[in-house]
Protein backbone atom coordinates (compact mmCIF):
# COMPACT_ATOMS: atom_id res chain seq x y z
CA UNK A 1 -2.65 23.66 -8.76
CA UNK A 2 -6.42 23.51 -9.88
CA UNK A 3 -7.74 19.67 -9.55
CA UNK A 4 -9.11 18.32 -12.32
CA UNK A 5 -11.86 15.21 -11.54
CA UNK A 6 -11.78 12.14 -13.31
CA UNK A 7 -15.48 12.72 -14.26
CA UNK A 8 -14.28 15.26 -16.65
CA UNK A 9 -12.09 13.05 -18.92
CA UNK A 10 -13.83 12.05 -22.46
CA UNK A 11 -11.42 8.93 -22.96
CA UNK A 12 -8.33 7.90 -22.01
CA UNK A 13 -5.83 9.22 -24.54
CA UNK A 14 -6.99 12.44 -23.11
CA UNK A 15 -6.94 11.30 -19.50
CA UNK A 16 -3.98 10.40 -19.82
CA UNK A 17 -2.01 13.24 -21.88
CA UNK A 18 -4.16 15.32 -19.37
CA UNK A 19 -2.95 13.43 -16.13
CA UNK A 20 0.84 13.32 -17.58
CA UNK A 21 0.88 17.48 -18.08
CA UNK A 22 -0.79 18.32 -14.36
CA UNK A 23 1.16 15.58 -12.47
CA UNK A 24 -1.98 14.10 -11.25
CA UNK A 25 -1.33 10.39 -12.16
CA UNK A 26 2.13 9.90 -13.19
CA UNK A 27 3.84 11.87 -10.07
CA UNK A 28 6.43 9.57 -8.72
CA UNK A 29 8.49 11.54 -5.56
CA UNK A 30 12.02 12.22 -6.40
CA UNK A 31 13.94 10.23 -5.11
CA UNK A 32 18.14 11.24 -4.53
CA UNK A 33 20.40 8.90 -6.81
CA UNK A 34 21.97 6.15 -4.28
CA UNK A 35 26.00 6.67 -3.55
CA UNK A 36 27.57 2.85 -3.49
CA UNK A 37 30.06 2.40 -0.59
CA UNK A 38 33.77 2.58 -1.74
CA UNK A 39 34.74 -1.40 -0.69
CA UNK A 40 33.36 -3.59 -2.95
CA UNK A 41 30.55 -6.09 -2.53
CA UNK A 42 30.87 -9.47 -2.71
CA UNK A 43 29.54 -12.89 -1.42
CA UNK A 44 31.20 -12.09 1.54
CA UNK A 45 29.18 -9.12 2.56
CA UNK A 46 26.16 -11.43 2.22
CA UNK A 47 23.54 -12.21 5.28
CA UNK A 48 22.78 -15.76 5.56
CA UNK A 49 19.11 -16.40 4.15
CA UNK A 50 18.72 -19.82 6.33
CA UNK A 51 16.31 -18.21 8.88
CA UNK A 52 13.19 -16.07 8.37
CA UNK A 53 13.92 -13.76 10.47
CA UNK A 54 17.23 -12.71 12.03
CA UNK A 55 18.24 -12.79 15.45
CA UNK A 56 19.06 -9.17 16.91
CA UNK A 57 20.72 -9.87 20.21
CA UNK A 58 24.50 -10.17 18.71
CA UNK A 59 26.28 -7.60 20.90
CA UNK A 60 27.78 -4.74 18.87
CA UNK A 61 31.58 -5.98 19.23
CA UNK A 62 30.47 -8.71 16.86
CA UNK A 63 30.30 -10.93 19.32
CA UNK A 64 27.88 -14.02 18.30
CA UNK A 65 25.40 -14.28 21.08
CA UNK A 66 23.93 -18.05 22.64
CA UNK A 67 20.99 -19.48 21.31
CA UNK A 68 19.66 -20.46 24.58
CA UNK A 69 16.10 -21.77 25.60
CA UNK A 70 15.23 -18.25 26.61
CA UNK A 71 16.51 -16.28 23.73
CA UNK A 72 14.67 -18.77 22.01
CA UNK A 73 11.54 -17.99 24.05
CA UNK A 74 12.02 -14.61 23.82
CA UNK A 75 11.90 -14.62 20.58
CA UNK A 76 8.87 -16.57 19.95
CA UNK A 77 7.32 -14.00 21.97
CA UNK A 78 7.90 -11.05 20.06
CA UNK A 79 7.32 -12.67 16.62
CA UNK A 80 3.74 -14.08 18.09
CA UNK A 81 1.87 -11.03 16.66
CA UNK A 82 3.21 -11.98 13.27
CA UNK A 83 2.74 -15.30 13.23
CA UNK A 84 -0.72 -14.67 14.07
CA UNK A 85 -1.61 -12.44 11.21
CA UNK A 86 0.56 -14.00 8.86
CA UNK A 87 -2.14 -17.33 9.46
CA UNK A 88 -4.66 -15.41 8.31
CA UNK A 89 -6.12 -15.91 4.40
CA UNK A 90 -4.45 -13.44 2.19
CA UNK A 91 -4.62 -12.93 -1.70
CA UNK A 92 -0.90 -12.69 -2.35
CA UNK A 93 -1.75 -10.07 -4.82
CA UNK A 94 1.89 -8.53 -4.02
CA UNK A 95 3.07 -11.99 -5.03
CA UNK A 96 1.95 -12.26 -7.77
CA UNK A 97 3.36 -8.52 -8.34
CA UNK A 98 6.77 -9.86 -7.88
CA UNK A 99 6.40 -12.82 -10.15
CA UNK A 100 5.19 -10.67 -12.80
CA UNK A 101 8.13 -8.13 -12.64
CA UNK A 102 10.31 -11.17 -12.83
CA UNK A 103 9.06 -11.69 -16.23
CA UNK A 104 10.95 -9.14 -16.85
CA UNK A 105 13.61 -8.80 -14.83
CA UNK A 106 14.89 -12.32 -14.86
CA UNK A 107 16.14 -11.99 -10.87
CA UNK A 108 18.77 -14.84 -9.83
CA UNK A 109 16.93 -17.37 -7.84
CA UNK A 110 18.88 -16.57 -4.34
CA UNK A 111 17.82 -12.31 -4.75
CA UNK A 112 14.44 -13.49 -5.85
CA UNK A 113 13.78 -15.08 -2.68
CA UNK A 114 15.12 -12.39 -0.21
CA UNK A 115 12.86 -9.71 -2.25
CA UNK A 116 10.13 -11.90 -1.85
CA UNK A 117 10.87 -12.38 1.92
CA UNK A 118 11.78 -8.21 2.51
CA UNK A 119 8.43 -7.40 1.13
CA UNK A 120 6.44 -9.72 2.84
CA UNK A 121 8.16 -8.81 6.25
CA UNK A 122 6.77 -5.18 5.14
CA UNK A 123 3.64 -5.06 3.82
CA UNK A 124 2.92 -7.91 7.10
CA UNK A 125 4.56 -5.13 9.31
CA UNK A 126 2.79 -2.20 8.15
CA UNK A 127 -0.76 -4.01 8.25
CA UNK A 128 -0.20 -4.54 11.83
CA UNK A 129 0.29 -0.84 12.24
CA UNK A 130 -2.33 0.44 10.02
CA UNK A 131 -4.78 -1.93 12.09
CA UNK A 132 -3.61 -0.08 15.31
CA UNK A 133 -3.26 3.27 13.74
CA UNK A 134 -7.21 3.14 12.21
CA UNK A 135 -8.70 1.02 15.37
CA UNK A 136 -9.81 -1.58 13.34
CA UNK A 137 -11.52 -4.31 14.69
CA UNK A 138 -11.02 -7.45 11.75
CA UNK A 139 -8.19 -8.18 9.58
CA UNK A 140 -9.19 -10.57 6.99
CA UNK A 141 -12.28 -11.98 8.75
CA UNK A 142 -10.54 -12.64 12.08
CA UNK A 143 -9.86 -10.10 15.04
CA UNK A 144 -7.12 -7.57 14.47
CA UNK A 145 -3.74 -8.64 15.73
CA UNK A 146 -4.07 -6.26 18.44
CA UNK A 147 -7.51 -7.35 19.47
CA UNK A 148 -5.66 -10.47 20.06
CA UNK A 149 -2.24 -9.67 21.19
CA UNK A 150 -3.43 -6.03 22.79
CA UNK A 151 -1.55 -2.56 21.09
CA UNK A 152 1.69 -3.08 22.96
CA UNK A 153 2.86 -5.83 22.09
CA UNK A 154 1.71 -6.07 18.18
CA UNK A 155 3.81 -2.53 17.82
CA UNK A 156 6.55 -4.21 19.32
CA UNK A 157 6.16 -6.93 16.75
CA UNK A 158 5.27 -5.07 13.99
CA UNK A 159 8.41 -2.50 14.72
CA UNK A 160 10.85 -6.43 15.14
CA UNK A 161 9.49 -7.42 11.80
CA UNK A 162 9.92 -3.78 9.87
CA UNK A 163 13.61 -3.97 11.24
CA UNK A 164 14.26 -7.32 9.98
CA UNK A 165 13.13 -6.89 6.45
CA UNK A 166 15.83 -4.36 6.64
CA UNK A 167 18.34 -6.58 7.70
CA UNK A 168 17.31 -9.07 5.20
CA UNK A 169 17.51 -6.53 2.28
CA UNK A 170 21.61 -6.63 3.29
CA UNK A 171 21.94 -10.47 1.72
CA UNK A 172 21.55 -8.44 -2.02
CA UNK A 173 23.77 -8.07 -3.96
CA UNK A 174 23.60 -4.43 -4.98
CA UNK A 175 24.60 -2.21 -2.14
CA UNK A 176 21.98 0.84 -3.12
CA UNK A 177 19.24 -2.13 -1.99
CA UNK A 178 19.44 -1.11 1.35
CA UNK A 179 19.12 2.43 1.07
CA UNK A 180 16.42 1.67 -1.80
CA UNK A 181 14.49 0.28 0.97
CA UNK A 182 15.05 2.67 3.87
CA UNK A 183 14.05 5.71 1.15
CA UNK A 184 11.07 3.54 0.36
CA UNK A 185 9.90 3.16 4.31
CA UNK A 186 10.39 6.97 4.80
CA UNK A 187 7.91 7.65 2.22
CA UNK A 188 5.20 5.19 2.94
CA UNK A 189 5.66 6.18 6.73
CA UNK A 190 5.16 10.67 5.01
CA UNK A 191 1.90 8.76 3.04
CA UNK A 192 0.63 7.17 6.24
CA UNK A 193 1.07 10.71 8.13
CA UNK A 194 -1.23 12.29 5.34
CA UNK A 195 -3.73 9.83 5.74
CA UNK A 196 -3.85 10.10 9.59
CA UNK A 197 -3.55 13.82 9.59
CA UNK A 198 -6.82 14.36 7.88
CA UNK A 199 -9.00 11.77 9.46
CA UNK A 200 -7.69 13.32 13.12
CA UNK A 201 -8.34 16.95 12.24
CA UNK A 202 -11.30 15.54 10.26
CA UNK A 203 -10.04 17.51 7.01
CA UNK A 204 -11.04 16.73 3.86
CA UNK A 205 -8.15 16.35 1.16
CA UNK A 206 -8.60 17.66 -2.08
CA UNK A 207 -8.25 15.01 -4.59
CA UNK A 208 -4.62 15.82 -6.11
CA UNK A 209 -3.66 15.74 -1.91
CA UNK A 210 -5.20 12.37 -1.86
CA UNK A 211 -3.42 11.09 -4.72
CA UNK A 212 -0.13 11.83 -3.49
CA UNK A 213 -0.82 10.21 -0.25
CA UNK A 214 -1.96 7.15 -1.86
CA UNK A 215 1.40 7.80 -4.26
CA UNK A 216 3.16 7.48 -1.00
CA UNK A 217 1.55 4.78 0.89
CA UNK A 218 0.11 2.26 -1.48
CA UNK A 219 2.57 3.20 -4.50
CA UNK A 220 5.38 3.18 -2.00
CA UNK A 221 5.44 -0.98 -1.43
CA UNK A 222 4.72 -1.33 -4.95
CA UNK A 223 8.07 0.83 -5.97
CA UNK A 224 9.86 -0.60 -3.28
CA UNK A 225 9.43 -4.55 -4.94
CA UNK A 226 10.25 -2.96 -8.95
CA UNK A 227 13.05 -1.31 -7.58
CA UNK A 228 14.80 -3.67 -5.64
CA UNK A 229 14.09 -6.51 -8.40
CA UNK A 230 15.60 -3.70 -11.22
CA UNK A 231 18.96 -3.51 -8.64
CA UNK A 232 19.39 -7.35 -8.64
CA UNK A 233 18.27 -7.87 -12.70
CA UNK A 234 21.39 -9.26 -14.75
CA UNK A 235 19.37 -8.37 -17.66
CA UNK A 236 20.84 -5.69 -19.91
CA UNK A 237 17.74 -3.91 -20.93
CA UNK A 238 15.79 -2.84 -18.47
CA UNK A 239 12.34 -1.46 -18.81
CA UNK A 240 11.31 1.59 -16.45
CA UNK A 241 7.76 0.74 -14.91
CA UNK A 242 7.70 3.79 -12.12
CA UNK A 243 4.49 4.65 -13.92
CA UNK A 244 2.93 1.26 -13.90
CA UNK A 245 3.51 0.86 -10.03
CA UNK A 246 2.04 4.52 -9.63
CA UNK A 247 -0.69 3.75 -11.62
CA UNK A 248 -1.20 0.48 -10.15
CA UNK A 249 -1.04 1.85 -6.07
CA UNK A 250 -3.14 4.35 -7.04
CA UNK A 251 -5.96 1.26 -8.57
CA UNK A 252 -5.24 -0.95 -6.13
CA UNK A 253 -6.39 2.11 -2.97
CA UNK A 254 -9.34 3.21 -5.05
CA UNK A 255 -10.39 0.07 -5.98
CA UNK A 256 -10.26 -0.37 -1.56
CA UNK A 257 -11.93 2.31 -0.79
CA UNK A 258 -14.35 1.15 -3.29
CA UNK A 259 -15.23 -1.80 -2.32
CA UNK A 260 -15.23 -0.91 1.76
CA UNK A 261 -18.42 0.66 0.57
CA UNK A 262 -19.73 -1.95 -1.91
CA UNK A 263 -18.33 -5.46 -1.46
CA UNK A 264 -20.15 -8.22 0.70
CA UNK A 265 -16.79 -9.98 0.77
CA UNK A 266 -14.85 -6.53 2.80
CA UNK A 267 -17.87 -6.71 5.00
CA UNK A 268 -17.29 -10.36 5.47
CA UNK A 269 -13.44 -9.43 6.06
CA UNK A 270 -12.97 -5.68 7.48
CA UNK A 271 -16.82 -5.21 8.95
CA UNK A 272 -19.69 -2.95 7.24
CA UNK A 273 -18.01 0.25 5.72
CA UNK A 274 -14.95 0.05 8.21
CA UNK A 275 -13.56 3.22 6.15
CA UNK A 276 -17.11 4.97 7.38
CA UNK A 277 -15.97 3.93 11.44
CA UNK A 278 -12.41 5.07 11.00
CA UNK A 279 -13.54 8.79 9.56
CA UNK A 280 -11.28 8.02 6.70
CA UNK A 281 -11.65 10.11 3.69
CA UNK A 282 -11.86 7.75 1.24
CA UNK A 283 -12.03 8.54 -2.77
CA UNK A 284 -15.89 8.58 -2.82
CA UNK A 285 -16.26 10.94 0.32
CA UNK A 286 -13.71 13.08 -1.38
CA UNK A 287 -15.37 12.96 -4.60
CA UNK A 288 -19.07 14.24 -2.62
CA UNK A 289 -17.21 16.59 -0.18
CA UNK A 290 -15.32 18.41 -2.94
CA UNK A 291 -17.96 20.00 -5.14
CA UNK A 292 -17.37 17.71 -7.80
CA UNK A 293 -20.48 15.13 -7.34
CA UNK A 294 -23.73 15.72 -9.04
CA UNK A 295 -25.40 17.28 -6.37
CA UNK A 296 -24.63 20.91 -6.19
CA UNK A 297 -22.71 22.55 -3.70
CA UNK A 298 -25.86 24.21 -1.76
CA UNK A 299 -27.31 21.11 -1.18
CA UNK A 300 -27.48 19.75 2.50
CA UNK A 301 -25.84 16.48 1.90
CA UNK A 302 -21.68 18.06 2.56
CA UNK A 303 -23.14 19.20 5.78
CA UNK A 304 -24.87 16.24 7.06
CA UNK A 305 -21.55 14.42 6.31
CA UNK A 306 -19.38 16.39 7.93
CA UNK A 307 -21.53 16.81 11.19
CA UNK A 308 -21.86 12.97 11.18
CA UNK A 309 -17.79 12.23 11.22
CA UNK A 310 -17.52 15.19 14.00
CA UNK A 311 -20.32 12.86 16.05
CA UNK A 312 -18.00 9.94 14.92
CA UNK A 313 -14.81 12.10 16.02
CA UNK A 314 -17.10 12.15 19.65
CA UNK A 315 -17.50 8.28 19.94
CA UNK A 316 -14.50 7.36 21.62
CA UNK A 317 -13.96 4.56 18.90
CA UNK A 318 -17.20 2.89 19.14
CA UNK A 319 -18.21 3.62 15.36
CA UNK A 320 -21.32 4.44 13.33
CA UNK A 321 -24.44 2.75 13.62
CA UNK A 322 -25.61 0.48 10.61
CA UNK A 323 -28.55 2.95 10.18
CA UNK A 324 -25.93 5.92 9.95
CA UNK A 325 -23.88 4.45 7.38
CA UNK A 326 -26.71 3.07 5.14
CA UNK A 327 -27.40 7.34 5.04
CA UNK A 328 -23.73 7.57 4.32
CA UNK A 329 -24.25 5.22 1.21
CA UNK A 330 -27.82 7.11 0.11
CA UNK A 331 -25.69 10.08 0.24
CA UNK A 332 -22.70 8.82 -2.24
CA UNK A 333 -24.95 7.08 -4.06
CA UNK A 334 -27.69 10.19 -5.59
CA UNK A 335 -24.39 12.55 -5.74
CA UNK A 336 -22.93 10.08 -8.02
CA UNK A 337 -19.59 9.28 -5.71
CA UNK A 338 -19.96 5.71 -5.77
CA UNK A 339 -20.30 5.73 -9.79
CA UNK A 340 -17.95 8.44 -10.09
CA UNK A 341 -15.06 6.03 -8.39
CA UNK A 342 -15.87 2.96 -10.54
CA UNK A 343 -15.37 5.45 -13.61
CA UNK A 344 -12.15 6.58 -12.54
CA UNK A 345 -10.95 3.01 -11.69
CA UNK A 346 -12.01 2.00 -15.26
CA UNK A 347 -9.70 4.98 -16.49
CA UNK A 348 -6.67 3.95 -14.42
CA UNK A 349 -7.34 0.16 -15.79
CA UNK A 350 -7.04 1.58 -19.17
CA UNK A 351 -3.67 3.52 -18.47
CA UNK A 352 -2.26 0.46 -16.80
CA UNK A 353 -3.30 -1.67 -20.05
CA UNK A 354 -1.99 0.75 -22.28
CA UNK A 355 1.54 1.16 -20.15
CA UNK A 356 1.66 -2.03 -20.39
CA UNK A 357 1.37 -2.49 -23.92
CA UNK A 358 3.85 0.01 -24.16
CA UNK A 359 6.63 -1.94 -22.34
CA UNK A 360 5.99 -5.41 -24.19
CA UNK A 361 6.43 -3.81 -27.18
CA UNK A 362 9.90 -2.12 -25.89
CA UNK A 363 10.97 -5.53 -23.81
CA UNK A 364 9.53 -7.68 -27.31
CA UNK A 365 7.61 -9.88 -23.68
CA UNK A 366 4.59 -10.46 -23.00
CA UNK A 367 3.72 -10.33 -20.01
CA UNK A 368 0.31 -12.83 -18.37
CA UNK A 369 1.22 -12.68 -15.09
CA UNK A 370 0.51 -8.75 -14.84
CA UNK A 371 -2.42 -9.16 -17.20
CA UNK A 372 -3.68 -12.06 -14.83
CA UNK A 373 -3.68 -9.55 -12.06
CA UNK A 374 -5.20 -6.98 -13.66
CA UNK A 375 -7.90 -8.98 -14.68
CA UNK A 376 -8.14 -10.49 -11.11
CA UNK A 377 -8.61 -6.38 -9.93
CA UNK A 378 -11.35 -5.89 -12.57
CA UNK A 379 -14.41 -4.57 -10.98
């Protein structure tokens, strides 16, 4: 399928009758309908929500195992990693996600909390990985968990805490929750594959590739919170938002890889240009790689790039220099990348403004908290 830029959209009614007809920003992966068990589900089925985080050494017979000092201990241990990096300063943008889907969902206060809780353990789990898996240094202005805890132990963590949020997501009271959240794992694991497949191999995606990553691995979490929260609603009429949380991963990874390149506050966080140090192909290097920048195609600038992320590829993880990476920006910056990506994060605000208007006027609610966080997202 031919790629079509977002340079190349006039306005948005046709960016986005444009983007509905070539699958570019409305995609969602299909996902198999859910088969309920045959017993019923009732409060008995239920997981007690008085701990954080469950305790995994029952014995499979059922029987209950001794809280002793050293289980205890042990314990404490594993879940250090995650304690660390869930000290750190943090936005609570997903937060403030699930609030505003409550709006309209209108969860009971007990499945509220254990959403809350499964998506936390998540998104906390899969930052520790993605910090391994792209050798970053900083995590919200502080060493990287694994800087701190070394790689061994924070997978071990991160792998306790992804397994929990599982168990937790067994105290809801639909049964397809669990398998809602399994199905959502796989396919932000495929995204994260995508992502680390082309910055190995050093191959450039072309653009509708990198949207389905993102799709995958940013619009995956996202999905995974609406859909669990539309399992436990009581309300009658329920609004479909799959294309608001596509729309809105899509935003919220662009808006990233924007800012990597152009925010004081990520160097302050995540280091100068951290996206340039990991070799990750990031929406503006796509945009300048793939012939659709204002440079044309015979000039040298695609080749200078690409020979300086195969010298990266050759630096055993110590990075670019600051020099090197204040080319990179020269680079984006006369081929009209890094204007190019603010455009087509000003489109995608639009769509999510205008899906949004769409479902208040179905659902008769208006809806502040999502307005307040796209208006917090505004660039």
């Amino acid at each position: 399928m031919e790629t079509t830029s977002f340079t190349q959209f006039g306005d948005i009614e046709s960016f986005l009758h444009d983007s509905k007809m070539n699958g570019n920003i409305y995609e969602v992966p299909p996902q198999k309908p859910s088969t309920p068990p045959s017993d019923t589900f009732d409060d008995a089925h239920r997981t007690s929500n008085t701990d954080f985080l469950p305790s995994h050494c029952a014995l499979q017979n059922g029987l209950a195992c001794s809280q002793s000092g050293h289980q205890k201990r042990m314990q404490e241990v594993v879940l250090a990693p995650f304690k660390y990096i869930e000290s750190l300063p943090s936005k609570g943008v997903r937060n403030i996600l699930i609030d505003a889907l409550n709006v309209w969902f209108k969860v009971p206060d007990v499945s509220f909390n254990i959403i809350r809780e499964v998506v936390a353990l998540l998104h906390t789990s899969s930052l520790m990985f993605d910090d391994i898996e792209d050798g970053s240094a900083l995590r919200r202005g502080k060493p990287a968990t694994h800087k701190v805890f070394g790689i061994a132990q924070t997978i071990n963590s991160s792998t306790y805490v992804l397994m929990s949020s599982i168990v937790k997501a067994r105290g809801l009271y639909n049964p397809d929750c669990s398998k809602i959240l399994v199905d959502g794992v796989y396919t932000m694991l495929e995204g994260q594959g995508m992502d680390l497949h082309s910055t190995y191999l050093m191959e450039c995606p072309q653009e509708n590739e990198y949207l389905e990553m993102v799709d995958r691995k940013t619009g995956g979490l996202f999905r995974i919170a609406y859909r669990l929260m539309r399992a436990e609603s009581m309300e009658k009429s329920i609004p479909d938002l799959d294309t608001i949380m596509t729309i809105l991963g899509r935003y919220f990874q662009i808006r990233d890889d924007y800012m990597n390149l152009e925010s004081a506050e990520y160097t302050g966080q995540k280091g100068f240009c951290e996206d340039l140090d990991e070799g990750k192909f990031s929406f503006p290097l796509i945009h300048c790689l793939g012939g659709t920048s204002s440079l044309p195609p015979s000039m040298p600038h695609s080749l200078e790039l690409k020979n300086i992320f195969a010298s990266r590829a050759r630096l055993d993880g110590f990075g670019l220099s600051p020099e090197v990476k204040w080319h990179i920006l020269d680079i984006l910056r006369n081929a009209g990348s890094l204007e190019s990506t603010k455009l087509a994060l000003n489109q995608l605000e639009r769509g999510l403004r205008t899906e949004l208007d769409l479902v208040e006027g179905l659902t008769g609610v208006k809806n502040m908290v999502l307005r307040g966080l796209i208006d917090k997202m505004h660039i």
